[in-house]
C-alpha atoms as a PDB file:
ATOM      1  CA  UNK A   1     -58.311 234.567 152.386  1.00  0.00           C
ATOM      2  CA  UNK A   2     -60.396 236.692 154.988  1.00  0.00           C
ATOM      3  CA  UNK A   3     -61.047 233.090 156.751  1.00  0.00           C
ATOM      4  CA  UNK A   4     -57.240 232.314 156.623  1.00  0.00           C
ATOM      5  CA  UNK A   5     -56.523 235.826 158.411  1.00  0.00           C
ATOM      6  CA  UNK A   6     -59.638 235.431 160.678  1.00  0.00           C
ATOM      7  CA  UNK A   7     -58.512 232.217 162.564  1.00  0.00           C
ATOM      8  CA  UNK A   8     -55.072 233.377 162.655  1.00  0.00           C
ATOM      9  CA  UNK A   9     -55.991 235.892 164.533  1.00  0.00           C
ATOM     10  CA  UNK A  10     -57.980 234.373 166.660  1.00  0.00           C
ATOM     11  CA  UNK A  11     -55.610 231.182 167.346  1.00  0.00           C
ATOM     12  CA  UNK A  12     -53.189 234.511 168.298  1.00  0.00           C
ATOM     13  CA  UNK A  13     -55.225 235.490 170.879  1.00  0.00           C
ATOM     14  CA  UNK A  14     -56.206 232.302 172.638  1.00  0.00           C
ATOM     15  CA  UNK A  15     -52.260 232.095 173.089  1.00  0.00           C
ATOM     16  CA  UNK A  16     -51.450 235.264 174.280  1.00  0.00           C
ATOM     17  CA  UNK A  17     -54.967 234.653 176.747  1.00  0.00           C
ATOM     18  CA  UNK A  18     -52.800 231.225 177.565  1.00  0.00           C
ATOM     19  CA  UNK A  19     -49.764 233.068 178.036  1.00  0.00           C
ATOM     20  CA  UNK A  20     -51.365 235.708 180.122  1.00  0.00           C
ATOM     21  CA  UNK A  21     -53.135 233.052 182.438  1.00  0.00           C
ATOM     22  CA  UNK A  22     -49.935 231.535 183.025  1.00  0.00           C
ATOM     23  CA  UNK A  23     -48.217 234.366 184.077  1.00  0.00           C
ATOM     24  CA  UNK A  24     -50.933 235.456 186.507  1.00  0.00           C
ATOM     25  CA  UNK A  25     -50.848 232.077 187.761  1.00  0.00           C
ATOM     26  CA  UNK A  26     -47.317 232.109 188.705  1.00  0.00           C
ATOM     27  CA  UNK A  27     -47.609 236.042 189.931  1.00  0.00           C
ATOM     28  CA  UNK A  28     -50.521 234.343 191.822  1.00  0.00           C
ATOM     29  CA  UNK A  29     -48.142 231.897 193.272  1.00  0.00           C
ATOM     30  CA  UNK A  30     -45.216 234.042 194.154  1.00  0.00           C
ATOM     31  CA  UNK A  31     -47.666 236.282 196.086  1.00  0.00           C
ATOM     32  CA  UNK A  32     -48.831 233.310 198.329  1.00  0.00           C
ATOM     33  CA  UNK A  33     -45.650 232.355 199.395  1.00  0.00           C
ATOM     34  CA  UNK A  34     -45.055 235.562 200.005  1.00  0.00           C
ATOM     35  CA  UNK A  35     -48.127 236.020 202.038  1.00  0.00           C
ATOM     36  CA  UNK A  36     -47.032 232.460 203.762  1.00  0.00           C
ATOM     37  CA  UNK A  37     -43.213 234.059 204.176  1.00  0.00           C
ATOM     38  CA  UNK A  38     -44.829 237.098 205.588  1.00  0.00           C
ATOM     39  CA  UNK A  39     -47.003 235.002 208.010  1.00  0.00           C
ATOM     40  CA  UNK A  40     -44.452 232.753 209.126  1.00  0.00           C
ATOM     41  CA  UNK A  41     -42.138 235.883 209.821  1.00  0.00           C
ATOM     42  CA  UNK A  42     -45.032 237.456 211.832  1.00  0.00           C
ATOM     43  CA  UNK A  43     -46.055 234.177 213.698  1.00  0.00           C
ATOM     44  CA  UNK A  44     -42.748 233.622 214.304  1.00  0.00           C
ATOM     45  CA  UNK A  45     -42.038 237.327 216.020  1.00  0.00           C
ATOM     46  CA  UNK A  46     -45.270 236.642 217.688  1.00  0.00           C
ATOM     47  CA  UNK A  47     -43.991 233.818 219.400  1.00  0.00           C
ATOM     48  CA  UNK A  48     -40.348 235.796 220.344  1.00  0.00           C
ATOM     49  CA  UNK A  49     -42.451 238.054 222.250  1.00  0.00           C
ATOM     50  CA  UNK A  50     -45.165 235.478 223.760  1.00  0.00           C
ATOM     51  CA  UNK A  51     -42.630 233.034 224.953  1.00  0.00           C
ATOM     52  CA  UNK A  52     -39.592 232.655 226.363  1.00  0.00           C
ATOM     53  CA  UNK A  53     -37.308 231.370 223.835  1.00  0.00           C
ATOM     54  CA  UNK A  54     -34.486 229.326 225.274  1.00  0.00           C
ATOM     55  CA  UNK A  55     -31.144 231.290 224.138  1.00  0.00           C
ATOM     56  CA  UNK A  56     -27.456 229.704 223.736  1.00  0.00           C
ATOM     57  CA  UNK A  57     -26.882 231.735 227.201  1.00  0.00           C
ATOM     58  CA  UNK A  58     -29.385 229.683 228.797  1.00  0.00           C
ATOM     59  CA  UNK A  59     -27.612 226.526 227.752  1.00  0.00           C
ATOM     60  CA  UNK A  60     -24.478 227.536 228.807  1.00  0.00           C
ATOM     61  CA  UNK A  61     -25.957 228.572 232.269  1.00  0.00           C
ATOM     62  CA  UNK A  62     -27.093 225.122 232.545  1.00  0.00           C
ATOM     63  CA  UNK A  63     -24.049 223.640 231.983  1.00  0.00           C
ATOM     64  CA  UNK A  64     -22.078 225.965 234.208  1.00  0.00           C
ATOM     65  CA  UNK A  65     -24.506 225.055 237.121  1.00  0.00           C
ATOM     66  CA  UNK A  66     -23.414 221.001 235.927  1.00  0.00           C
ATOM     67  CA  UNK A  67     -19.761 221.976 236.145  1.00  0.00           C
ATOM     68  CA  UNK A  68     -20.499 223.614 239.611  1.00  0.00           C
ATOM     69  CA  UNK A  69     -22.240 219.966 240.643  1.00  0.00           C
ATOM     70  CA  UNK A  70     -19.228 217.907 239.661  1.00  0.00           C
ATOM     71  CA  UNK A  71     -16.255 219.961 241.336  1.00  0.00           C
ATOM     72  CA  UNK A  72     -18.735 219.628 244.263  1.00  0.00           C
ATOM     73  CA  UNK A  73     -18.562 215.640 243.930  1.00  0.00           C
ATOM     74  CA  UNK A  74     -15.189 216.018 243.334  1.00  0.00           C
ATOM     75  CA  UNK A  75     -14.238 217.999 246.578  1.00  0.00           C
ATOM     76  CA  UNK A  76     -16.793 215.410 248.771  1.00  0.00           C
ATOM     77  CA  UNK A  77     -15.230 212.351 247.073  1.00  0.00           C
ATOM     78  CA  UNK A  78     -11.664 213.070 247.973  1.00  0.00           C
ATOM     79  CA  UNK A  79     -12.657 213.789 251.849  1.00  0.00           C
ATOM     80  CA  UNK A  80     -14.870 210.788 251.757  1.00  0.00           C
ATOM     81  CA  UNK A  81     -11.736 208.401 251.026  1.00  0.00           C
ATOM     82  CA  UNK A  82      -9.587 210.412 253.476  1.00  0.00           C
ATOM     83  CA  UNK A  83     -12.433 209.530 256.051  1.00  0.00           C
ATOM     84  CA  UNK A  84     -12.590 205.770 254.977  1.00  0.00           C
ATOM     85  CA  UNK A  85      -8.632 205.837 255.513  1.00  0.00           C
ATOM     86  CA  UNK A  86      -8.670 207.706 258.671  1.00  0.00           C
ATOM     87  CA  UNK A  87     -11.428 205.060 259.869  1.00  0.00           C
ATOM     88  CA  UNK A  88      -9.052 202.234 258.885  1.00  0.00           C
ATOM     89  CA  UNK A  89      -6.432 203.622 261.110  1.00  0.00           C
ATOM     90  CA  UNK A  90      -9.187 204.181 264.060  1.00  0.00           C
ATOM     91  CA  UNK A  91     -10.414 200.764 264.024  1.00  0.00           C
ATOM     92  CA  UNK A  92      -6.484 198.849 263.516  1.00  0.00           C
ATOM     93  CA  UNK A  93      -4.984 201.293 266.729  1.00  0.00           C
ATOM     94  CA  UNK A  94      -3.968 199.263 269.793  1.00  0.00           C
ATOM     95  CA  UNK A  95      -3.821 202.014 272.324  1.00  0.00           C
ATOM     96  CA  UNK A  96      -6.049 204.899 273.481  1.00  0.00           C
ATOM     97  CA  UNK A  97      -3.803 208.200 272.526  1.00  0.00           C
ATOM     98  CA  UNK A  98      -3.830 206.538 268.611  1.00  0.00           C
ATOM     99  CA  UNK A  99      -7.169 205.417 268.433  1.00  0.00           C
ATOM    100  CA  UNK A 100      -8.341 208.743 269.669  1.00  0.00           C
ATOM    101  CA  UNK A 101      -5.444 210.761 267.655  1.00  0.00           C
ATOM    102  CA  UNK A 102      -7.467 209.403 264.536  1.00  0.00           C
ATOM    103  CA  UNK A 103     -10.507 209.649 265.619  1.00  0.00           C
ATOM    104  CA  UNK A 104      -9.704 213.784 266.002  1.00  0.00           C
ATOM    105  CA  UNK A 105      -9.203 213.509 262.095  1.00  0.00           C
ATOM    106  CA  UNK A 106     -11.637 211.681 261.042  1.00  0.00           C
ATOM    107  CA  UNK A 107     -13.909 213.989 262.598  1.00  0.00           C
ATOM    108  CA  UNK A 108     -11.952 217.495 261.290  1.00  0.00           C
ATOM    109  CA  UNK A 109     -12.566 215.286 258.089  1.00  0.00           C
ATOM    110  CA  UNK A 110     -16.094 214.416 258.688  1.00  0.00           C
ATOM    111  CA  UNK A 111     -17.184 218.045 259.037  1.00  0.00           C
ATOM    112  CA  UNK A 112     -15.466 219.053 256.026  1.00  0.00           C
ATOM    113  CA  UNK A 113     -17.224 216.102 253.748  1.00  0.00           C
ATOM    114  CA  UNK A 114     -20.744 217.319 255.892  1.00  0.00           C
ATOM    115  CA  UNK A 115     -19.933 220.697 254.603  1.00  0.00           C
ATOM    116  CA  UNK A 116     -18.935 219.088 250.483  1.00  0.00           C
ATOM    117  CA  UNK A 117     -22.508 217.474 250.947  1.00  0.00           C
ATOM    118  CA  UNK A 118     -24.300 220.902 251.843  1.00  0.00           C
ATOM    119  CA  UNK A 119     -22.232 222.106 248.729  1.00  0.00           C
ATOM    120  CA  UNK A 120     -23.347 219.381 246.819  1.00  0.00           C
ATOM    121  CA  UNK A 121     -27.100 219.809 247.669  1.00  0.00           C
ATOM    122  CA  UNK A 122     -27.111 223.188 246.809  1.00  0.00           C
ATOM    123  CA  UNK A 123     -25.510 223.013 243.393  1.00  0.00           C
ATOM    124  CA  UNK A 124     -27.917 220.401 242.946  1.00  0.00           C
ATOM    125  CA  UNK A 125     -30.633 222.559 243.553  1.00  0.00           C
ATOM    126  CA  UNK A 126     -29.499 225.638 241.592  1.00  0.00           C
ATOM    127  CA  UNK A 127     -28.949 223.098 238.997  1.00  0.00           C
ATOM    128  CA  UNK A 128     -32.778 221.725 238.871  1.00  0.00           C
ATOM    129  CA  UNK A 129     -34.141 225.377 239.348  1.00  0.00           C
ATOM    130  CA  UNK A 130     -32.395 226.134 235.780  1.00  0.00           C
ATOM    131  CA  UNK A 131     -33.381 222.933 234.282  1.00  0.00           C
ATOM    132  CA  UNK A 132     -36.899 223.263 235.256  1.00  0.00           C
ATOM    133  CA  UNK A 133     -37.002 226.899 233.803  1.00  0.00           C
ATOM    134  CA  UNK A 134     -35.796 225.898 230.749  1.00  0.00           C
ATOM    135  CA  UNK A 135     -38.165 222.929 230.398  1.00  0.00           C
ATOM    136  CA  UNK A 136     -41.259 225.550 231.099  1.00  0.00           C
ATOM    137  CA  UNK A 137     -39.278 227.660 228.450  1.00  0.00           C
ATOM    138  CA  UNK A 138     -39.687 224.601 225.704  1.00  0.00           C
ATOM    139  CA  UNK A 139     -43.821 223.909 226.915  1.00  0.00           C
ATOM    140  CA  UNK A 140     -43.975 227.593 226.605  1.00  0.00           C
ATOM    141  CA  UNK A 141     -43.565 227.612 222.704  1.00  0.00           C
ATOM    142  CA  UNK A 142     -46.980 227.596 220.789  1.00  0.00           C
ATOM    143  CA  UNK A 143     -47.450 224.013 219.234  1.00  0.00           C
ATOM    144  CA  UNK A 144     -48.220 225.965 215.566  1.00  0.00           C
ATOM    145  CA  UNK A 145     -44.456 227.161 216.008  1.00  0.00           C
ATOM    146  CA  UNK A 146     -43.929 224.026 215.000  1.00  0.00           C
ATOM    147  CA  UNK A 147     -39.736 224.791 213.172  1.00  0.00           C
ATOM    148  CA  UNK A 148     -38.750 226.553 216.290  1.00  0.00           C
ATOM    149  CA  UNK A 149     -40.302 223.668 218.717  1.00  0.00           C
ATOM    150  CA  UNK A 150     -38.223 221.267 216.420  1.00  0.00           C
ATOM    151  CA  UNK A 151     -35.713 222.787 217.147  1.00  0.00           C
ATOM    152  CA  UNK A 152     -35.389 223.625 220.600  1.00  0.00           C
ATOM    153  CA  UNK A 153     -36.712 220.045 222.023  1.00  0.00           C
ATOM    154  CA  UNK A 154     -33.644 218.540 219.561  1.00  0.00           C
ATOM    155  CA  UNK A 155     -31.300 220.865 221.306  1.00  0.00           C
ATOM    156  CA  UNK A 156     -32.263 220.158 224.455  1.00  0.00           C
ATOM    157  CA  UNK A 157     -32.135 216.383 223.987  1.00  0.00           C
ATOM    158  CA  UNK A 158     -28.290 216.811 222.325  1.00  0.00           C
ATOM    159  CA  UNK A 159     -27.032 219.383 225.047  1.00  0.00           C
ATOM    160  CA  UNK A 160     -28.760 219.303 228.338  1.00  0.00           C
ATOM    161  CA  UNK A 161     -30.683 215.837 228.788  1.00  0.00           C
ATOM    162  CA  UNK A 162     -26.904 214.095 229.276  1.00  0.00           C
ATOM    163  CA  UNK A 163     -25.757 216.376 232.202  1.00  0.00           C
ATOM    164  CA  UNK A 164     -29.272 215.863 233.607  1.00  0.00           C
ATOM    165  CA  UNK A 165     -29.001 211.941 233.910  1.00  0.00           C
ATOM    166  CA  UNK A 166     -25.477 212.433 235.191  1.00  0.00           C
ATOM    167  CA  UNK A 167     -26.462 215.286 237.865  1.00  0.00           C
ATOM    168  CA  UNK A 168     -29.604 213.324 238.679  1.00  0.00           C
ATOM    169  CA  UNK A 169     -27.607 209.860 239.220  1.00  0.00           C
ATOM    170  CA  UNK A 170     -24.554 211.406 240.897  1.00  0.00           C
ATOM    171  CA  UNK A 171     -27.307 212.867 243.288  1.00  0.00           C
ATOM    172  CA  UNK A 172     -28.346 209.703 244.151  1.00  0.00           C
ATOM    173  CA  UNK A 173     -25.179 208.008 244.811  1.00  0.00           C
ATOM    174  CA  UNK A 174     -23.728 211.095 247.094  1.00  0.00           C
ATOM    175  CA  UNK A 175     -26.649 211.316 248.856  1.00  0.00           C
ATOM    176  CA  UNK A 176     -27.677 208.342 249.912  1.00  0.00           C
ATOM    177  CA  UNK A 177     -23.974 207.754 250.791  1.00  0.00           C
ATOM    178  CA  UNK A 178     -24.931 209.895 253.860  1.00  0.00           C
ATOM    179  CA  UNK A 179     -25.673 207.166 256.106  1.00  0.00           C
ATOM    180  CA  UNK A 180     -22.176 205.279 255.141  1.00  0.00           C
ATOM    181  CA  UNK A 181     -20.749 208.443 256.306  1.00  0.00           C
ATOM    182  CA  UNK A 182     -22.619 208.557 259.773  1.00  0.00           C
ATOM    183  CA  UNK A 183     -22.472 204.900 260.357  1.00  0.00           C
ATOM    184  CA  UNK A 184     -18.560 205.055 259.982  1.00  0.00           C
ATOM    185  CA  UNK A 185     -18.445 208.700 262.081  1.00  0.00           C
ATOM    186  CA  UNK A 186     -20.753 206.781 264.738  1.00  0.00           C
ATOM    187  CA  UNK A 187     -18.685 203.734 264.965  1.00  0.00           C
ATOM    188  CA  UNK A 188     -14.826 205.583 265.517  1.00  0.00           C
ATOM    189  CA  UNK A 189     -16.105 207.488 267.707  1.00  0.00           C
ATOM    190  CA  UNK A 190     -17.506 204.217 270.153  1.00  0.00           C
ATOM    191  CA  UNK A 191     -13.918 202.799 269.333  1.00  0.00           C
ATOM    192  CA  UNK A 192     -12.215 206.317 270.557  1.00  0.00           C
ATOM    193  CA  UNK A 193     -14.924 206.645 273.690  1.00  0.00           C
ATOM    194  CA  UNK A 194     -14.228 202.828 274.537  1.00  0.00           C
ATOM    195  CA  UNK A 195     -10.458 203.264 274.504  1.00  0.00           C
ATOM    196  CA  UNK A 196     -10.949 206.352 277.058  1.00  0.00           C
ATOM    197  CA  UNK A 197     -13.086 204.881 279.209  1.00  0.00           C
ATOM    198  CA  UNK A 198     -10.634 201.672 279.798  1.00  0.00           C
ATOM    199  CA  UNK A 199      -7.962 203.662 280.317  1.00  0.00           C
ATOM    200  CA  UNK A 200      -8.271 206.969 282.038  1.00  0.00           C
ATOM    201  CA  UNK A 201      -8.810 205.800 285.564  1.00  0.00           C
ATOM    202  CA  UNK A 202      -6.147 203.476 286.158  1.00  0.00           C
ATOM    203  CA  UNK A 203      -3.921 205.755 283.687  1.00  0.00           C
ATOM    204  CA  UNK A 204      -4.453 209.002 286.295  1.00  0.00           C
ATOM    205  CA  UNK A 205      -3.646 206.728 289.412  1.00  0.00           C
ATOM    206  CA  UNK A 206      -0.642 205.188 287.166  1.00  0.00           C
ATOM    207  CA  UNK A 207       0.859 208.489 286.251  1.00  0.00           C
ATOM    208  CA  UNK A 208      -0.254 210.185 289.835  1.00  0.00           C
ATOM    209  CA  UNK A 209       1.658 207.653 291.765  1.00  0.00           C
ATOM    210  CA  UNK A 210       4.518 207.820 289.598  1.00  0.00           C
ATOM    211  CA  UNK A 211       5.138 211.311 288.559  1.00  0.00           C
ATOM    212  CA  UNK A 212       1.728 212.984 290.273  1.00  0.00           C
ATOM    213  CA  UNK A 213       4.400 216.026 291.262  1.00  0.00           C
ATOM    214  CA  UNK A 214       6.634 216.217 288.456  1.00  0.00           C
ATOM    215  CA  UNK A 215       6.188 218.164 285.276  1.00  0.00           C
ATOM    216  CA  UNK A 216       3.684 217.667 282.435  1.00  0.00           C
ATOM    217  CA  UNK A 217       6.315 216.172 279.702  1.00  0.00           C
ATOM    218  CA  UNK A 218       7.195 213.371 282.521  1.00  0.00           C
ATOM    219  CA  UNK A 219       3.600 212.241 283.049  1.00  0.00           C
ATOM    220  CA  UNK A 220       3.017 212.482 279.249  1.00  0.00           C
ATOM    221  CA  UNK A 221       5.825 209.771 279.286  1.00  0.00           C
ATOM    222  CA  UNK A 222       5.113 207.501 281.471  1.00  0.00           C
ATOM    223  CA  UNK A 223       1.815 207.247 279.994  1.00  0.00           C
ATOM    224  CA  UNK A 224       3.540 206.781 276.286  1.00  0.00           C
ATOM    225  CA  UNK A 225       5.582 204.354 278.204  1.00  0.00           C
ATOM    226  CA  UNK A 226       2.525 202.058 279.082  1.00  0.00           C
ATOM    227  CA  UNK A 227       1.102 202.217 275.630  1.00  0.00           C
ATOM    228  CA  UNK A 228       4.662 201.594 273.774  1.00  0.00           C
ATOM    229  CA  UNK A 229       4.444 198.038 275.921  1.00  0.00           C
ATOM    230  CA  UNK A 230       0.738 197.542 275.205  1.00  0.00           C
ATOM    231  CA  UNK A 231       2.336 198.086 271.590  1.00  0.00           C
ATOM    232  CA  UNK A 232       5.629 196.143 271.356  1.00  0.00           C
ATOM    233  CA  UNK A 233       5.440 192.661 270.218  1.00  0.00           C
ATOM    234  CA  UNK A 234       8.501 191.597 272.823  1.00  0.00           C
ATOM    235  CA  UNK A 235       5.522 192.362 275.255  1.00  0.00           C
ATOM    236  CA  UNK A 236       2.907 190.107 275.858  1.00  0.00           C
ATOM    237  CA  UNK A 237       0.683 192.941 277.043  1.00  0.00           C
ATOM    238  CA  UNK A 238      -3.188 193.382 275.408  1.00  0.00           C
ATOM    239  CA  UNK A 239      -4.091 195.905 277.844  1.00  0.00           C
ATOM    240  CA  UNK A 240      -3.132 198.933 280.040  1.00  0.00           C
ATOM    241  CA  UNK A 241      -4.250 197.060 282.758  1.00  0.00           C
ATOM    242  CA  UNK A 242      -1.684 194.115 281.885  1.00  0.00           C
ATOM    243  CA  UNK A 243       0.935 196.580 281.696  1.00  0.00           C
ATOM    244  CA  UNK A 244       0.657 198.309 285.113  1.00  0.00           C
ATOM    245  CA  UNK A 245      -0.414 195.186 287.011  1.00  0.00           C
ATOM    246  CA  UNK A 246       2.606 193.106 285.389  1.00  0.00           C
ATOM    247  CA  UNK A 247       4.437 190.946 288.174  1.00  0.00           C
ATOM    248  CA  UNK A 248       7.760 193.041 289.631  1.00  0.00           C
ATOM    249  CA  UNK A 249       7.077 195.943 286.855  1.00  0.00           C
ATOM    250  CA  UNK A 250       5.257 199.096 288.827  1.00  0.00           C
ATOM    251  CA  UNK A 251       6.180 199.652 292.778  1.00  0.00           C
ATOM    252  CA  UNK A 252       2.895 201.673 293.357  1.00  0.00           C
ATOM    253  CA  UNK A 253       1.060 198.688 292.657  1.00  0.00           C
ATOM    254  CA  UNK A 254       2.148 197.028 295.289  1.00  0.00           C
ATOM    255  CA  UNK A 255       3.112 199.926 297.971  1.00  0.00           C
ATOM    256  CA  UNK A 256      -0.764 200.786 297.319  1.00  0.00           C
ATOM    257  CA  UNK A 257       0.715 204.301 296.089  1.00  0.00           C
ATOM    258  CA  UNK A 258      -1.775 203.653 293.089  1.00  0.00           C
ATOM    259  CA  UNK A 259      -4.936 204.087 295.589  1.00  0.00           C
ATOM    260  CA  UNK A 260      -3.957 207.511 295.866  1.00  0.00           C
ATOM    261  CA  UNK A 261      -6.463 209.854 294.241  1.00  0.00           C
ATOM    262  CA  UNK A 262      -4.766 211.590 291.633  1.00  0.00           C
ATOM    263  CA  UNK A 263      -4.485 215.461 291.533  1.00  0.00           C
ATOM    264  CA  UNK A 264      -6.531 217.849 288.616  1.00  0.00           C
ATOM    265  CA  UNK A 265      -3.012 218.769 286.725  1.00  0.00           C
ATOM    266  CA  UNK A 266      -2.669 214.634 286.131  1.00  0.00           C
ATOM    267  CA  UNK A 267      -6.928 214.191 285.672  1.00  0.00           C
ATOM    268  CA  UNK A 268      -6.468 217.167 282.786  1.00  0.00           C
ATOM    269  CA  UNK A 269      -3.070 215.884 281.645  1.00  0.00           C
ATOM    270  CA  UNK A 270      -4.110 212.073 281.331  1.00  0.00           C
ATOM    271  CA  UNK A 271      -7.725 213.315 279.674  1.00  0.00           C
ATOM    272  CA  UNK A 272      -5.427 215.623 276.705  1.00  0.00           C
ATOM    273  CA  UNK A 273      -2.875 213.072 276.108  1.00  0.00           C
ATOM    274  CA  UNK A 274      -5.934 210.055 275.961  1.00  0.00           C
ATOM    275  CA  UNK A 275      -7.690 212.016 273.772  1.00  0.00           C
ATOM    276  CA  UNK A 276      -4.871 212.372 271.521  1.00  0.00           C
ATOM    277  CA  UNK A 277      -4.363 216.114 271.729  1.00  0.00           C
ATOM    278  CA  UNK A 278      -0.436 215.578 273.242  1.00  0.00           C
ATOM    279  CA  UNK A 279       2.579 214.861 270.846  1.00  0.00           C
ATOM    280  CA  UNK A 280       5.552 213.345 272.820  1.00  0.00           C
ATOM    281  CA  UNK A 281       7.394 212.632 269.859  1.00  0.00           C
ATOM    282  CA  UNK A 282       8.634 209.033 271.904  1.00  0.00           C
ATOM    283  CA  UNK A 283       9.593 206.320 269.718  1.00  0.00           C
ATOM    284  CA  UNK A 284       7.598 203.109 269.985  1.00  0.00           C
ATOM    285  CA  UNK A 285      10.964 201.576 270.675  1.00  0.00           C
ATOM    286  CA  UNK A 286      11.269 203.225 273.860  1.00  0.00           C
ATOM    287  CA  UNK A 287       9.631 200.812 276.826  1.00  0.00           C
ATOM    288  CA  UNK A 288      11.470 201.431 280.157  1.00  0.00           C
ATOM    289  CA  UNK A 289      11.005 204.305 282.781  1.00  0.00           C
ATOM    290  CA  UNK A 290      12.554 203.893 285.917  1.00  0.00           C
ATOM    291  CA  UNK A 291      15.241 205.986 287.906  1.00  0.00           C
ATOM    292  CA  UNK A 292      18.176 203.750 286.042  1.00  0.00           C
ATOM    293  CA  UNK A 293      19.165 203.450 282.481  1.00  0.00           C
ATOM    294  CA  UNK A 294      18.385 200.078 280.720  1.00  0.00           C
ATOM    295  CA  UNK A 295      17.695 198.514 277.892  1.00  0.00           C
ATOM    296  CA  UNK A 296      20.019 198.076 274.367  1.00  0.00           C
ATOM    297  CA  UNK A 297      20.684 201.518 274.620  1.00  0.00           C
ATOM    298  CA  UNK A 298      21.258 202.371 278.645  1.00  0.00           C
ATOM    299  CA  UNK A 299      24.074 203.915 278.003  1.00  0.00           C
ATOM    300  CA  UNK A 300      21.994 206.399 275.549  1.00  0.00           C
ATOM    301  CA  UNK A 301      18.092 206.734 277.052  1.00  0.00           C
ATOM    302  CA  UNK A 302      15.999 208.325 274.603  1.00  0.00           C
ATOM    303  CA  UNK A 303      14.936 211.298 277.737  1.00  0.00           C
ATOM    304  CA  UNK A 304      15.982 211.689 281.254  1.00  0.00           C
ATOM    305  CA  UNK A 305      13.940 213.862 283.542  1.00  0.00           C
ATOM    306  CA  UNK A 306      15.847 215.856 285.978  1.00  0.00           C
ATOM    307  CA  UNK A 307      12.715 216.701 288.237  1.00  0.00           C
ATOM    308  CA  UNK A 308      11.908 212.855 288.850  1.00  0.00           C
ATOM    309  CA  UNK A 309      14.961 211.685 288.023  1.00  0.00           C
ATOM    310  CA  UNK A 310      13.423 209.171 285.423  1.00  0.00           C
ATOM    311  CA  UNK A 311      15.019 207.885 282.181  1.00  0.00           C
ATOM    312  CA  UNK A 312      12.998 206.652 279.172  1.00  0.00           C
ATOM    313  CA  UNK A 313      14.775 204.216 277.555  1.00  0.00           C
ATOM    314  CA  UNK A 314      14.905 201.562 274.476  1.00  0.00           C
ATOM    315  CA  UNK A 315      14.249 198.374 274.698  1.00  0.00           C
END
């Protein structure tokens, strides 16, 4: 009976000893991942205050600076195709006042696109300053930080690395589009210069001989008179110099009134309206000046000038 009691006892305490050993265990195991919680929590503050942790602000800065970038592109994309139009018009005129009316556009446009690029560059630039901050901000977390590293670099690669292919490419094809835009610049301007330098010499004498004393609208006119023939396909004129020295069409170039030298109010007048700074408002129809009315319309000329007693008339 004793021995019955004896090892019921004892086989009582080897299970409460079980029992307690298992608690302990787990009590055991509750404090270490406490402890580990606790670590984590105090690694993790560590890092907060070590390194710069890349915020939600610092995204959205980022992609602010990308917005920025693209209105840029935007604004230099639109002036670049109003500079390939205005070009288009440059290189198809047929007389000097157009070619170098155009040519006064194109290059109000051209600065304006030269001032989109600087835009561009700069936005650019402010653009990679913040990317390569927050790049130093992701090499700046400790490698144990392992979670937050995780986290950031997938971020990153979600959020910013997409803008930054399509900043860094859009770079590239604005930039280098540079030279297109000089080349083009370069070339109306030769086209302008060559127009000029054809016909301001023999337009001065023209206009001298013809209306060298009369006001500055009738000298403006006889000169849009020459170009409306070089113009008009019912004209088989390709130059000013075809027009003037036409058989039986200008008196001074036979009375040798052209040899005169012409006077510094038709040099200045002849120089404005080549260079396309004059606006007559003369239709292209209108191809006769003379001290008559003729034409379709003689009976209605398009101007008369009292002071020379010319009429501009259609053809």
């Amino acid at each position: 009976m004793h021995r019955i009691v004896l090892s019921l006892l004892v086989t009582t305490l080897v299970c409460l000893i079980a029992i307690l050993s298992i608690n302990i265990s787990k009590d055991l195991q509750n404090e270490d991942k406490t402890n580990e919680g606790k670590i984590w929590k105090e690694r993790e503050a560590i890092v907060k205050e070590e390194a710069r942790i890349p915020s939600e602000e610092d995204i959205k800065h980022l992609e602010e600076c990308y917005n920025e970038v693209i209105s840029c592109i935007l604004d230099a994309s639109l002036s670049l195709d109003a500079m390939k139009e205005i070009y288009s018009d440059v290189q198809n005129a047929k007389v000097c006042s157009k070619a170098n009316k155009y040519f006064n556009s194109l290059e109000a446009e051209y600065d304006r696109h030269k001032e989109e690029i600087d835009k561009i560059k700069a936005c650019i630039s402010t653009f990679e300053e913040a990317y390569d901050e927050y790049i130093s901000m992701l090499e700046s977390i400790p490698k144990y930080s392992k979670k937050i590293r995780e986290e950031k670099y997938a971020e990153f690669e979600e959020r910013i690395t997409p803008i930054a292919n399509e900043v860094l490419g859009e770079k590239e094809e604005y930039l280098s589009s540079e030279t297109e835009v000089e080349d083009m610049y370069a070339n109306a301007r030769k086209i302008a210069d060559d127009f000029f330098d054809e016909y301001y010499e023999l337009m001065c004498k023209i206009v001298n001989a013809e209306a060298g004393g009369s006001s500055d609208l009738d000298q403006y006119y006889v000169a849009n008179v020459i170009e409306n023939r070089v113009e008009h396909p019912a004209f088989k004129y390709y130059t000013v110099y075809d027009v003037v020295y036409a058989p039986g069409q200008y008196e001074p170039t036979w009375n040798g009134a052209i040899n005169k030298i012409p006077n510094e109010r038709v040099k200045k007048n002849m120089e404005d309206y080549l260079r396309g700074r004059v606006e007559t408002g003369m239709p292209s129809e209108v191809t006769y000046q003379a001290k008559f009315p003729q034409g379709s319309k003689k009976d209605e000329p398009w101007a008369y000038i009292e002071e020379s007693g010319h009429y501009y008339c259609y053809h």
